[in-house]
C-alpha atoms as a PDB file:
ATOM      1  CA  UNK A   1      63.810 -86.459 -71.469  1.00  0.00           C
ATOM      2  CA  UNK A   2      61.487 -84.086 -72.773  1.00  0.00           C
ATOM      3  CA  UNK A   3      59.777 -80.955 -70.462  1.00  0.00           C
ATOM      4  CA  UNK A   4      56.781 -82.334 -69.710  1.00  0.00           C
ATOM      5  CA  UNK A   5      58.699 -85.338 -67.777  1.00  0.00           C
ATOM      6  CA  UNK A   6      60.814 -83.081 -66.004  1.00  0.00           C
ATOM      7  CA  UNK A   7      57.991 -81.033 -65.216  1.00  0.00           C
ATOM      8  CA  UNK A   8      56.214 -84.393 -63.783  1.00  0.00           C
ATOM      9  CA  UNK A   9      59.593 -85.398 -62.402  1.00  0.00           C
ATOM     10  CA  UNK A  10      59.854 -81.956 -60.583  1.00  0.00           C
ATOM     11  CA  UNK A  11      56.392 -82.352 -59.387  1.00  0.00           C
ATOM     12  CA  UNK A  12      56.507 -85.394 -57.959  1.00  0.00           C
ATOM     13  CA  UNK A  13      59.945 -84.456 -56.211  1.00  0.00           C
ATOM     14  CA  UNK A  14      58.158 -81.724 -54.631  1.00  0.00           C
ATOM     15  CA  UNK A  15      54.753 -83.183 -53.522  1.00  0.00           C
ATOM     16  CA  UNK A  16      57.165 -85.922 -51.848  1.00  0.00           C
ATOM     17  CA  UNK A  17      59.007 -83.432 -49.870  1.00  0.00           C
ATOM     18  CA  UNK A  18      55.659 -81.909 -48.547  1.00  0.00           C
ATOM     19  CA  UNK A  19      54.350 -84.830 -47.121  1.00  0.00           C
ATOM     20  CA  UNK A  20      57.166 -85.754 -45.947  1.00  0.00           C
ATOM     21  CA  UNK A  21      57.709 -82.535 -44.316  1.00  0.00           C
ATOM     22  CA  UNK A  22      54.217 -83.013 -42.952  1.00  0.00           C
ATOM     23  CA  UNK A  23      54.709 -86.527 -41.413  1.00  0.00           C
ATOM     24  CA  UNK A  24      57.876 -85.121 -39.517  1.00  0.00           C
ATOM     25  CA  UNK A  25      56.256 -82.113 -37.712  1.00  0.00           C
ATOM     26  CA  UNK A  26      53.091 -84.463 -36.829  1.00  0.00           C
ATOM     27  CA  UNK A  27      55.955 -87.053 -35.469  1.00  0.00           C
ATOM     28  CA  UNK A  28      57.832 -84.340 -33.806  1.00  0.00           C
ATOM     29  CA  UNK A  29      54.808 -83.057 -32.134  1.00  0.00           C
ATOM     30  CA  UNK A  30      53.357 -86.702 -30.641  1.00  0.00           C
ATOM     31  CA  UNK A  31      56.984 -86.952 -29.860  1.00  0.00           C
ATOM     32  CA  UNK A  32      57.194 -84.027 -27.650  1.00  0.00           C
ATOM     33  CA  UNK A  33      54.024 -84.848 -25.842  1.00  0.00           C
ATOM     34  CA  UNK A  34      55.168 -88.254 -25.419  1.00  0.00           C
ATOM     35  CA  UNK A  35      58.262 -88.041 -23.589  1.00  0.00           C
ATOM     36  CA  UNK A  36      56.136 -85.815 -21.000  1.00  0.00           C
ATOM     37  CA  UNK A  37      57.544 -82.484 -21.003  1.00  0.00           C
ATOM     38  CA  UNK A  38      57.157 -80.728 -17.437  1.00  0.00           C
ATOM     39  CA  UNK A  39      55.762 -77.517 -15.924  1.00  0.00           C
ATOM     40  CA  UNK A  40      57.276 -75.719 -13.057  1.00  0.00           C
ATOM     41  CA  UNK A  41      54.612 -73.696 -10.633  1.00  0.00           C
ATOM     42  CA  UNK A  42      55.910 -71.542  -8.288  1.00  0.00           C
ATOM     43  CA  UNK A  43      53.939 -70.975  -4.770  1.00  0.00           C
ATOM     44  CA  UNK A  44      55.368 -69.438  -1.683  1.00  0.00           C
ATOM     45  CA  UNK A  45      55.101 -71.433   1.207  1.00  0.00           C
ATOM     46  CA  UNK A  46      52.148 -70.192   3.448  1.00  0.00           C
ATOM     47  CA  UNK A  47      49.588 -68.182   2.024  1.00  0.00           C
ATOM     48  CA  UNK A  48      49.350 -69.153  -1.628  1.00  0.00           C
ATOM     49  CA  UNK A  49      46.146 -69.019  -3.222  1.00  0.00           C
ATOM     50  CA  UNK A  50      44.629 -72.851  -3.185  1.00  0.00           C
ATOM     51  CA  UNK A  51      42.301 -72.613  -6.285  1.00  0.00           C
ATOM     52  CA  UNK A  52      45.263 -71.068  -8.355  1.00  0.00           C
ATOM     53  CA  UNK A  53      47.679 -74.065  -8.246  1.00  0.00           C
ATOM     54  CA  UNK A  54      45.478 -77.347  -7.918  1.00  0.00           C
ATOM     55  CA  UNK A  55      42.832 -75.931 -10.982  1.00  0.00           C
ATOM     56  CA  UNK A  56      45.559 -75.613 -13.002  1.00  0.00           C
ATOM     57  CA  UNK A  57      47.914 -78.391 -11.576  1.00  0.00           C
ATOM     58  CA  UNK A  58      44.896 -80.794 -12.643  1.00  0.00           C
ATOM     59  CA  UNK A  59      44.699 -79.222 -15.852  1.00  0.00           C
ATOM     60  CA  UNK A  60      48.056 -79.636 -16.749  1.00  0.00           C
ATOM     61  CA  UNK A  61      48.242 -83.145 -15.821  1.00  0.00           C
ATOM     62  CA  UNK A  62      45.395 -84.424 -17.697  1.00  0.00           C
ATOM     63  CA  UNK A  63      47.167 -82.941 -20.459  1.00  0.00           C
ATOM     64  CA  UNK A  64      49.757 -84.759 -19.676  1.00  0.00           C
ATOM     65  CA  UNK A  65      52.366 -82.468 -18.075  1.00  0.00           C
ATOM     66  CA  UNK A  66      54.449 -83.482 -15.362  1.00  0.00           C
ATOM     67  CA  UNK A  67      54.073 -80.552 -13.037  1.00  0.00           C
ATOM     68  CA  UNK A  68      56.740 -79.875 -10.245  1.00  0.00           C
ATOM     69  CA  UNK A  69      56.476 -77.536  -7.336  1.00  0.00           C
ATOM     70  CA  UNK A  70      59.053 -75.096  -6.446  1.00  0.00           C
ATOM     71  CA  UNK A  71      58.753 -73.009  -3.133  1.00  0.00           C
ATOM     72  CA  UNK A  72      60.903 -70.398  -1.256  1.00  0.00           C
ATOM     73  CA  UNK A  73      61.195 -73.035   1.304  1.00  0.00           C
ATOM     74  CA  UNK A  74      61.116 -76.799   1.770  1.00  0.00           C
ATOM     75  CA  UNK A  75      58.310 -79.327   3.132  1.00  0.00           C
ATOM     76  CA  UNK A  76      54.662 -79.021   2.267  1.00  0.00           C
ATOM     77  CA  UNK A  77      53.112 -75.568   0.950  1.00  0.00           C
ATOM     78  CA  UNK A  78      49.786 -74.536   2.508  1.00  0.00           C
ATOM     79  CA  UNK A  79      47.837 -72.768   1.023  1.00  0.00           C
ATOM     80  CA  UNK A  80      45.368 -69.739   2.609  1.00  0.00           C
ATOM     81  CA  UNK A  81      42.299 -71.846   2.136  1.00  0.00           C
ATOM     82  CA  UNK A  82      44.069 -74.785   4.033  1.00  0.00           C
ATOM     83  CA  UNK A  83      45.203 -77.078   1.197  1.00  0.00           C
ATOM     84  CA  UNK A  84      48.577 -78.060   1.160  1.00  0.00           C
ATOM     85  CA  UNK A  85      51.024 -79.390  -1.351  1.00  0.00           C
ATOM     86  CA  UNK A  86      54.626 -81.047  -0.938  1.00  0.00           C
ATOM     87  CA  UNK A  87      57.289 -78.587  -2.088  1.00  0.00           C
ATOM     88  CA  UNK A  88      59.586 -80.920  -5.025  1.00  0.00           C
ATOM     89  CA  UNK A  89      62.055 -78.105  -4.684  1.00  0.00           C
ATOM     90  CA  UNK A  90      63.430 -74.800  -3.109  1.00  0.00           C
ATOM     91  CA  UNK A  91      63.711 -72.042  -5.935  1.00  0.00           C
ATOM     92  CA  UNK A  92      66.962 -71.491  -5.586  1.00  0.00           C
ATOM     93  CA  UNK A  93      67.849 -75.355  -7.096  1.00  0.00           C
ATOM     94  CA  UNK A  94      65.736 -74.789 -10.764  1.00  0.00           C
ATOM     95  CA  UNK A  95      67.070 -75.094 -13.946  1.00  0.00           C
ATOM     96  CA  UNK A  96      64.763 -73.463 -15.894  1.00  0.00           C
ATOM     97  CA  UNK A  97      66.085 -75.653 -18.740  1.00  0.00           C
ATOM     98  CA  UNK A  98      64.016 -78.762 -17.188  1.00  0.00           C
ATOM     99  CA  UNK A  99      61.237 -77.239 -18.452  1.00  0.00           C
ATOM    100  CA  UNK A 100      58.912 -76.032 -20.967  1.00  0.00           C
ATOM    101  CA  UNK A 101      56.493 -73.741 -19.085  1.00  0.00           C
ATOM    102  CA  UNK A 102      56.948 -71.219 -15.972  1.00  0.00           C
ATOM    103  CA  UNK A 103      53.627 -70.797 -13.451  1.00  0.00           C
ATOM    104  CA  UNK A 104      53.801 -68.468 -10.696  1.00  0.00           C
ATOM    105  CA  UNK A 105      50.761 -69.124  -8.265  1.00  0.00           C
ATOM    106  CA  UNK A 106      48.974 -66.046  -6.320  1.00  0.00           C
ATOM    107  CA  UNK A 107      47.470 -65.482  -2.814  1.00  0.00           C
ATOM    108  CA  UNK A 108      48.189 -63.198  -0.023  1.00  0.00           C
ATOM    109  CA  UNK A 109      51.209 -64.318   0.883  1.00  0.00           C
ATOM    110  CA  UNK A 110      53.167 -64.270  -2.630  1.00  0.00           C
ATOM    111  CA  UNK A 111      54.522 -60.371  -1.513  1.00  0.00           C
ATOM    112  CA  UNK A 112      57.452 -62.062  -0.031  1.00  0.00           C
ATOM    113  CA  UNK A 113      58.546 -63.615  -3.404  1.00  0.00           C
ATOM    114  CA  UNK A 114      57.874 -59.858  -5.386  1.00  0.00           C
ATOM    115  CA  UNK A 115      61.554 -59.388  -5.023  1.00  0.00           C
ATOM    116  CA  UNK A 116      63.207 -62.836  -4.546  1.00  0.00           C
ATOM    117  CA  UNK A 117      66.408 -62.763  -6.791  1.00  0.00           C
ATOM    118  CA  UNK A 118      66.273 -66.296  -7.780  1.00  0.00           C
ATOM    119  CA  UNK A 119      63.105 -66.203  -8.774  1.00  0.00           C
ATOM    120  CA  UNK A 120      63.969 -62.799 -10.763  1.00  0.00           C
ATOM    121  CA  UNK A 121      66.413 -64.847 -12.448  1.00  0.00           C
ATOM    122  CA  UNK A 122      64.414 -68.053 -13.524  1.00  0.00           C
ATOM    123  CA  UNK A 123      61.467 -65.495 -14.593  1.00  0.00           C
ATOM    124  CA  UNK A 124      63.887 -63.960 -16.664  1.00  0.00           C
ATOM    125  CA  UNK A 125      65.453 -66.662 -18.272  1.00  0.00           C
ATOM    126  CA  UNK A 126      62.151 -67.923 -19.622  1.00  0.00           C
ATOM    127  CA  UNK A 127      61.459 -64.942 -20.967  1.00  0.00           C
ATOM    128  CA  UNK A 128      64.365 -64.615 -23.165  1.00  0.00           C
ATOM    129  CA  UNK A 129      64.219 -68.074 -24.275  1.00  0.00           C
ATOM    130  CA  UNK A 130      60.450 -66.961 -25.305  1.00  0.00           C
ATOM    131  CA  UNK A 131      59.560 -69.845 -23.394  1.00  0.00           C
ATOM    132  CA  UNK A 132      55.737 -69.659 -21.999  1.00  0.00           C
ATOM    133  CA  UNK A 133      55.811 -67.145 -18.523  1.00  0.00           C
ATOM    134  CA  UNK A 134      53.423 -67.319 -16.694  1.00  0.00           C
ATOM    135  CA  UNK A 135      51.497 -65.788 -13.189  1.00  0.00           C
ATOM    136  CA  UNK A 136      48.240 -65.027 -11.642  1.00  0.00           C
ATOM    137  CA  UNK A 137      46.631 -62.773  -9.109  1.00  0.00           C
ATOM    138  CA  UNK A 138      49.148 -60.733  -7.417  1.00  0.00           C
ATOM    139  CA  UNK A 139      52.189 -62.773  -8.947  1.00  0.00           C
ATOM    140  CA  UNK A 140      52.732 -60.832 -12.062  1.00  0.00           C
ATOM    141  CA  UNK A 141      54.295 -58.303  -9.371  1.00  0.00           C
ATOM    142  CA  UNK A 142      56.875 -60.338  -9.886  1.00  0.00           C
ATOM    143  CA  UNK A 143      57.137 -60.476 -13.743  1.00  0.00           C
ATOM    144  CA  UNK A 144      56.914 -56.455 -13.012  1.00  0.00           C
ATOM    145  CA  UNK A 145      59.847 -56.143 -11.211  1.00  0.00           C
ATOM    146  CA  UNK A 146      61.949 -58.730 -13.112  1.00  0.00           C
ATOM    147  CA  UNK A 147      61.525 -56.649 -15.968  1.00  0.00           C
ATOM    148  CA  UNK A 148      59.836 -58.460 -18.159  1.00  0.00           C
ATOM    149  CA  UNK A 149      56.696 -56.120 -18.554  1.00  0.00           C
ATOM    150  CA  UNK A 150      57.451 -53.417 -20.107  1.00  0.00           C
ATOM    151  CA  UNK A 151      55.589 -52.507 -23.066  1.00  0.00           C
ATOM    152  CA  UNK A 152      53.330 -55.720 -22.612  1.00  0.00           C
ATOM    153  CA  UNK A 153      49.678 -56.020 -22.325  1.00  0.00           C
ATOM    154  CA  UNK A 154      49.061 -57.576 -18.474  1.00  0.00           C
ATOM    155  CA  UNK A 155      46.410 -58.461 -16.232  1.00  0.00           C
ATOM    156  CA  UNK A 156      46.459 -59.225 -12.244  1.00  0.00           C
ATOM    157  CA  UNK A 157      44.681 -58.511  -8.861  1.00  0.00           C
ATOM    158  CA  UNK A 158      43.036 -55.195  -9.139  1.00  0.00           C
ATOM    159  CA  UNK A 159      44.937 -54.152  -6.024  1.00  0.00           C
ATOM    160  CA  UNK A 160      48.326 -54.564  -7.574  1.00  0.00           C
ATOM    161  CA  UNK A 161      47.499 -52.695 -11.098  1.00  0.00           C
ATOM    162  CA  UNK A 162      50.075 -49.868  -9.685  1.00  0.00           C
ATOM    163  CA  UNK A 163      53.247 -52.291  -9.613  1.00  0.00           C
ATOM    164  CA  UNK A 164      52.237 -53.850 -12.632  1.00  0.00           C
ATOM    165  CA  UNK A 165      51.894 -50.124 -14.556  1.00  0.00           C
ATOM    166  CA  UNK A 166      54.997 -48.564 -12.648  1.00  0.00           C
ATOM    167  CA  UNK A 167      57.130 -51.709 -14.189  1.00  0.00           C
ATOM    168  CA  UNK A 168      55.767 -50.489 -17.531  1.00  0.00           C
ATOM    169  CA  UNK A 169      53.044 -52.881 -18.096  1.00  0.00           C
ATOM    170  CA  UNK A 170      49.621 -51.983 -20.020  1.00  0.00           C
ATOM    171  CA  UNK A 171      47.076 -53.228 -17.638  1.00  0.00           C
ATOM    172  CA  UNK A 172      44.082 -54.558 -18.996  1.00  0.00           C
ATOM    173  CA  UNK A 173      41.531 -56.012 -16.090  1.00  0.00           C
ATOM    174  CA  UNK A 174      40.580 -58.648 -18.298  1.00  0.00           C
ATOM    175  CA  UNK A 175      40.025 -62.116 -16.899  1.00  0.00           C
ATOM    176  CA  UNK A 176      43.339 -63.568 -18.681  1.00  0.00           C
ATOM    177  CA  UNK A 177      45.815 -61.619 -20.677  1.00  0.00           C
ATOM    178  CA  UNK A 178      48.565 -62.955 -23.676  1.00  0.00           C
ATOM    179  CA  UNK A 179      50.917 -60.880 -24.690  1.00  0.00           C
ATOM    180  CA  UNK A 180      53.115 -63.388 -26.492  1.00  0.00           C
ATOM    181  CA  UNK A 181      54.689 -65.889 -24.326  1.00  0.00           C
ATOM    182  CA  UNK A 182      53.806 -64.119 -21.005  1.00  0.00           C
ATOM    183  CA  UNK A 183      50.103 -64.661 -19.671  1.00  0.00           C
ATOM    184  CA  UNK A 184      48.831 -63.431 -17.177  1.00  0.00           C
ATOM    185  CA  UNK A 185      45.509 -63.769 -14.731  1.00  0.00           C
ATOM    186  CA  UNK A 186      43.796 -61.800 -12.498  1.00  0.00           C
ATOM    187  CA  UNK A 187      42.821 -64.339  -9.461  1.00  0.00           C
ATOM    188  CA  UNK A 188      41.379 -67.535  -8.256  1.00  0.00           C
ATOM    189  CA  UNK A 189      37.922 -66.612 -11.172  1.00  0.00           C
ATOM    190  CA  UNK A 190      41.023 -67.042 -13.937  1.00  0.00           C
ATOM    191  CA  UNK A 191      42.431 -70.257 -12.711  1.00  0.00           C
ATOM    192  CA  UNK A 192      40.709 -72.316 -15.356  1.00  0.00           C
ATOM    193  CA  UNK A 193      40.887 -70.185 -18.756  1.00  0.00           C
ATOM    194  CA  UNK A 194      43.966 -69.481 -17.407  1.00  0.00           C
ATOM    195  CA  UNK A 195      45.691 -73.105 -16.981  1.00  0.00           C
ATOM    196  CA  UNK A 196      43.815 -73.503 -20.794  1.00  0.00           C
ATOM    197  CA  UNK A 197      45.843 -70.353 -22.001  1.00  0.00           C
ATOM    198  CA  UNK A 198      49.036 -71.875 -20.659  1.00  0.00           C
ATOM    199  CA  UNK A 199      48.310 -75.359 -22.113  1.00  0.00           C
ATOM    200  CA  UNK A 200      47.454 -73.591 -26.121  1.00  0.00           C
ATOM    201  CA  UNK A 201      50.578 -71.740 -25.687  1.00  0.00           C
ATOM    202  CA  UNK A 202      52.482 -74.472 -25.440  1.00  0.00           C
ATOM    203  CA  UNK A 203      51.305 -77.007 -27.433  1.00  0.00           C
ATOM    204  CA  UNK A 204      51.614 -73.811 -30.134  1.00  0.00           C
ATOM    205  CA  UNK A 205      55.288 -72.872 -29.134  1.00  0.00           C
ATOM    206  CA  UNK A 206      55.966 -76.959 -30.002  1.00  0.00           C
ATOM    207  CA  UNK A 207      54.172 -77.262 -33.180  1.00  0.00           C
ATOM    208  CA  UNK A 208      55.899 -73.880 -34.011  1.00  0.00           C
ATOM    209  CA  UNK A 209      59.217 -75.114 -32.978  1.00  0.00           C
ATOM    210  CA  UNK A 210      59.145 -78.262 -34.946  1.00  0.00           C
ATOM    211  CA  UNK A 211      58.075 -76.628 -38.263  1.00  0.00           C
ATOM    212  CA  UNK A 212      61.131 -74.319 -38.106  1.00  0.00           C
ATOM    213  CA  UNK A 213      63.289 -77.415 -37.656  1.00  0.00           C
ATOM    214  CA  UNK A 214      61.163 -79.009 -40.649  1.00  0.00           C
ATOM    215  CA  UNK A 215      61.326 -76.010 -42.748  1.00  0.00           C
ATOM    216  CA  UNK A 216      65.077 -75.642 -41.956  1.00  0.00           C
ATOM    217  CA  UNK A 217      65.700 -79.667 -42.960  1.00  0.00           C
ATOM    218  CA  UNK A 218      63.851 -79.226 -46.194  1.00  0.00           C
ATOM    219  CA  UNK A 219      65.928 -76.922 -47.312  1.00  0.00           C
ATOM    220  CA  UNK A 220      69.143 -78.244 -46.763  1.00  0.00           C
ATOM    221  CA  UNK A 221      67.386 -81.140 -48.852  1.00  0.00           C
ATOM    222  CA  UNK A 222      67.383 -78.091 -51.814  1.00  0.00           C
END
């Protein structure tokens, strides 16, 4: 066999591999979207802020994210402009493992979750799995005091700046912040770009996630 067919052999080999490599991450990533992967929002039970779960609730779901509702208490949420929404489960039953994105809505009456140690936990376990974190308006009090702030670019109700920069956060007053998985928003103005920030982070985290897998695959095939 002389060079030049090796060298075509070898070529050939290798152009394979890439498209196959290509087909799988486009088949990994319709996969993922098609078995429906699910979003958890988290709204306390009176007072949450109305605009900053259905906006992005209805976002979500046209994307085609099943969302589920956790609350610090069972029944239906209402919300402080009067909208209500039935609570799928009490905080203290998620496994943040059920899903691939973390919400935690705003509004007045969110204070009573800034230090609710289930939530601390779920918040945190996101975060380590650099799974997308999310929160808006006042709720990134919450990310502050979890601990998950430090060092990271934030944004959130004016009001609350303070608790955001005393858990180490760089506060930024823009509309919606990124600071790698965690995004944040700064009220019931954000809830669009916001849910939109949320949705790109994900669908990036999965086509990222399936061309490490692809890349790892191809070379065992080496």
């Amino acid at each position: 066999m002389s060079l030049t067919t090796v060298d075509r052999f070898t070529s050939s080999f290798l152009l394979k591999n890439i498209f196959s490599s290509i087909m799988s991450i486009l088949k990994g990533v319709r996969f993922c979207m098609d078995k429906k992967q699910k979003i958890l929002m988290v709204a306390v039970h009176t007072g949450f802020r109305d605009e900053e779960l259905f906006i992005p609730k209805e976002i979500f779901e046209k994307e085609g994210f099943e969302v589920v509702v956790a609350s610090n208490s069972p029944g239906q949420a209402i919300g402080k402009l009067g909208g209500t929404i039935p609570v799928d489960l009490v905080i203290s039953h998620v496994h943040p493992d059920d899903y691939a994105a973390l919400v935690v809505v705003g509004g007045p009456g969110v204070a009573v979750l800034f230090n609710n140690l289930d939530l601390f936990g779920i918040v945190r376990d996101f975060s380590q799995k650099r799974k997308v974190t999310s929160a808006i308006c006042s709720a990134p009090v919450v990310f502050a005091n979890a601990g998950i702030l430090n060092s990271k670019k934030a944004t959130c109700f004016s009001e609350q700046r303070d608790k955001l920069e005393n858990g180490g956060a760089f506060y930024t007053g823009h509309l919606v912040e990124r600071d790698g998985d965690i995004i944040t928003g700064s009220g019931p103005e954000a809830s669009k770009e916001f849910a939109e920030a949320v949705v790109k982070a994900i669908h990036w985290q999965t086509g990222e996630q399936d061309i490490r897998a692809d890349m790892r695959n191809t070379r065992k095939r080496f």
